[in-house]
C-alpha atoms as a PDB file:
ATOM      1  CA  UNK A   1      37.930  -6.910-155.170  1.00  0.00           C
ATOM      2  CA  UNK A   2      34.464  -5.627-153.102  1.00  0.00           C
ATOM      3  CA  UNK A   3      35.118  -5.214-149.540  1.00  0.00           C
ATOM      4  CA  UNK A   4      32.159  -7.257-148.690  1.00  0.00           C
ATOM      5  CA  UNK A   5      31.750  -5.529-145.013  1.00  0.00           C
ATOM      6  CA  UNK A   6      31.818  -1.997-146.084  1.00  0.00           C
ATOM      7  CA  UNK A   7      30.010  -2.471-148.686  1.00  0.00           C
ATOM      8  CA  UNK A   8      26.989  -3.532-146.580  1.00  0.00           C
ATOM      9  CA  UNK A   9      27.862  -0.972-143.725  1.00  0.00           C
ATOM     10  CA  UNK A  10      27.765   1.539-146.782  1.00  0.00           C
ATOM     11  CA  UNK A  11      24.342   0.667-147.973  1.00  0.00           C
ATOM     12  CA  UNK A  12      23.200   0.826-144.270  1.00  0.00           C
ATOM     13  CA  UNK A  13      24.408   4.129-143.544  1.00  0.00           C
ATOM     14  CA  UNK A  14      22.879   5.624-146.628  1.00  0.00           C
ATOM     15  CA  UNK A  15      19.385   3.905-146.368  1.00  0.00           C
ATOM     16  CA  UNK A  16      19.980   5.470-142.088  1.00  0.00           C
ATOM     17  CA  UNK A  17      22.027   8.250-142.369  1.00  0.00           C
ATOM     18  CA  UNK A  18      21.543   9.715-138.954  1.00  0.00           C
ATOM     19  CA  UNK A  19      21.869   6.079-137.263  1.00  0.00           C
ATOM     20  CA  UNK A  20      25.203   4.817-136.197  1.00  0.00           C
ATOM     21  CA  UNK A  21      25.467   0.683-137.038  1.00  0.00           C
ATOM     22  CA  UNK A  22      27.565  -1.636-135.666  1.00  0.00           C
ATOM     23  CA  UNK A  23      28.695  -4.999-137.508  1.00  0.00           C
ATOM     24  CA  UNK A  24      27.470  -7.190-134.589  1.00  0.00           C
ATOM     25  CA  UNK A  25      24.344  -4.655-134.214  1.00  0.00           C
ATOM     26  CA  UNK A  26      20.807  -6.843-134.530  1.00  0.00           C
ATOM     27  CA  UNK A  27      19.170  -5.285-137.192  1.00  0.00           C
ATOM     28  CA  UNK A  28      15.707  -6.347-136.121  1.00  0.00           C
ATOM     29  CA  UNK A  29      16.057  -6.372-132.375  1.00  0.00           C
ATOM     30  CA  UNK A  30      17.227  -2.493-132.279  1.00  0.00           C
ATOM     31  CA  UNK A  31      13.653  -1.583-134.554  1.00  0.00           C
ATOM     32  CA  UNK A  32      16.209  -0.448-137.971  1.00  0.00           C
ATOM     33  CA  UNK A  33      14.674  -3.380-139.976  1.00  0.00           C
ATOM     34  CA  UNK A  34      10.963  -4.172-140.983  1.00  0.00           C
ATOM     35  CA  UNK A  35       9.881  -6.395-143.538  1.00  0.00           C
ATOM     36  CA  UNK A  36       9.543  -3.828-146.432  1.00  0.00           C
ATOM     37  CA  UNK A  37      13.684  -2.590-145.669  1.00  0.00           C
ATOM     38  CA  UNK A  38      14.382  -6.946-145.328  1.00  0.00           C
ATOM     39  CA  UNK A  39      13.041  -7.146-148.703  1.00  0.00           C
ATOM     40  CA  UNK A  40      15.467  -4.354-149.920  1.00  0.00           C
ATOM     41  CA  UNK A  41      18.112  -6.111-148.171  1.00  0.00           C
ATOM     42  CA  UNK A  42      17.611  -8.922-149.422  1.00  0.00           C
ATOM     43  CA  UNK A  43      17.338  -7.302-152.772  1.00  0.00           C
ATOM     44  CA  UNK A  44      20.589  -5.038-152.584  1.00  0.00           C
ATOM     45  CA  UNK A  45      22.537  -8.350-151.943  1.00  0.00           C
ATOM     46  CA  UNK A  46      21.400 -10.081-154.862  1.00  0.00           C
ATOM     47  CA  UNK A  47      22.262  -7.333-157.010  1.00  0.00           C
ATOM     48  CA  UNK A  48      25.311  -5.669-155.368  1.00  0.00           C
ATOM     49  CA  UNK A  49      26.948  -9.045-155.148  1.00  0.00           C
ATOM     50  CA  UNK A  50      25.855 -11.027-158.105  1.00  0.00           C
ATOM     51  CA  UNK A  51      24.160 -13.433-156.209  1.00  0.00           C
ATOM     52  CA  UNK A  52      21.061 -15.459-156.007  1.00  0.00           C
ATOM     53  CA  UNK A  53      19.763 -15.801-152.302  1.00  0.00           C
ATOM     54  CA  UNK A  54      18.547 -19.688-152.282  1.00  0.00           C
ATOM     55  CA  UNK A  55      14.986 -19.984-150.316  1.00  0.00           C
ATOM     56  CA  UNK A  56      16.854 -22.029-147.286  1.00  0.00           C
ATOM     57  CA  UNK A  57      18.810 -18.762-146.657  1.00  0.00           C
ATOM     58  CA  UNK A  58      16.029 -16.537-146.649  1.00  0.00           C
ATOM     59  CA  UNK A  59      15.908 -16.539-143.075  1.00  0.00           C
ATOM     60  CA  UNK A  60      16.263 -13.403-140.718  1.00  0.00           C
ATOM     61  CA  UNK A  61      19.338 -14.763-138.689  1.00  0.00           C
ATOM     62  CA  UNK A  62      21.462 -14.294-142.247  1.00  0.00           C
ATOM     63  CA  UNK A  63      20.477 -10.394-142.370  1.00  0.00           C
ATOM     64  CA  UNK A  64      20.402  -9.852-138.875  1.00  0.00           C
ATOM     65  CA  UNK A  65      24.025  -7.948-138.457  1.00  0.00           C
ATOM     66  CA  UNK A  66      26.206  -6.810-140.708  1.00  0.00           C
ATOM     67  CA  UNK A  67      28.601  -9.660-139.853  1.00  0.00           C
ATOM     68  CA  UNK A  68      25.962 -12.030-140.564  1.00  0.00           C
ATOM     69  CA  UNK A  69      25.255 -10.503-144.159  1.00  0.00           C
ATOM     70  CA  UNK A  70      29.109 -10.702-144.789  1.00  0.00           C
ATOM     71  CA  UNK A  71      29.448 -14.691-144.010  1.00  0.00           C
ATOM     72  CA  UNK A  72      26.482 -15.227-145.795  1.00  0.00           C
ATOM     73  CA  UNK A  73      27.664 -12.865-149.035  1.00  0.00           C
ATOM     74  CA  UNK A  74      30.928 -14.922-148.736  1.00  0.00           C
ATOM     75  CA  UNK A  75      29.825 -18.452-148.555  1.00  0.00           C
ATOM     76  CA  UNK A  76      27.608 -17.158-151.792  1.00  0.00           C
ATOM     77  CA  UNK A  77      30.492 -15.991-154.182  1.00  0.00           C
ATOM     78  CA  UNK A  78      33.176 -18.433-152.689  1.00  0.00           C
ATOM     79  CA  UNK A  79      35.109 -15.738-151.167  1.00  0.00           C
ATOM     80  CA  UNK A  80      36.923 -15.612-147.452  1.00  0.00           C
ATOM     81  CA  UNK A  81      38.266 -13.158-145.486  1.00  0.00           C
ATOM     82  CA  UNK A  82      41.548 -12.271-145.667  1.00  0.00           C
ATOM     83  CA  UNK A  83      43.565 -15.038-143.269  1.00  0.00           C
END
């Protein structure tokens, strides 16, 4: 099973490589993200996870941290953390 997490964490250190990211790190508010690297985002997640993004999540709260992108990649594919 994909470790949903570092996965994500993964995808962000390779598209930053000399940035350091924390899971709880806003994306947006720390300059990292624009609207061109959302749209990858958004677009890695789809395809990474085998997902489909519906409209009503398309919102920037859901790729604003890493932890966000995890809960939201989780309610998706009907996965939880392990208890």
């Amino acid at each position: 099973m994909t470790d949903i997490r570092s996965d994500l964490a993964t995808f962000l250190a390779d598209s930053f490589p000399n940035l350091t990211i924390a899971d709880d790190e806003d994306l947006f508010g720390r300059g990292i993200a624009n609207s061109l690297f959302t749209i990858q985002l958004i677009m890695f997640v789809e395809k990474h996870f085998a997902v489909q993004i519906p409209n009503e999540d398309l919102e920037l709260d859901n790729f604003r941290t890493v932890t966000a992108m995890t809960k939201l990649v989780e309610r998706l594919t009907g996965t939880r953390p392990d208890a």
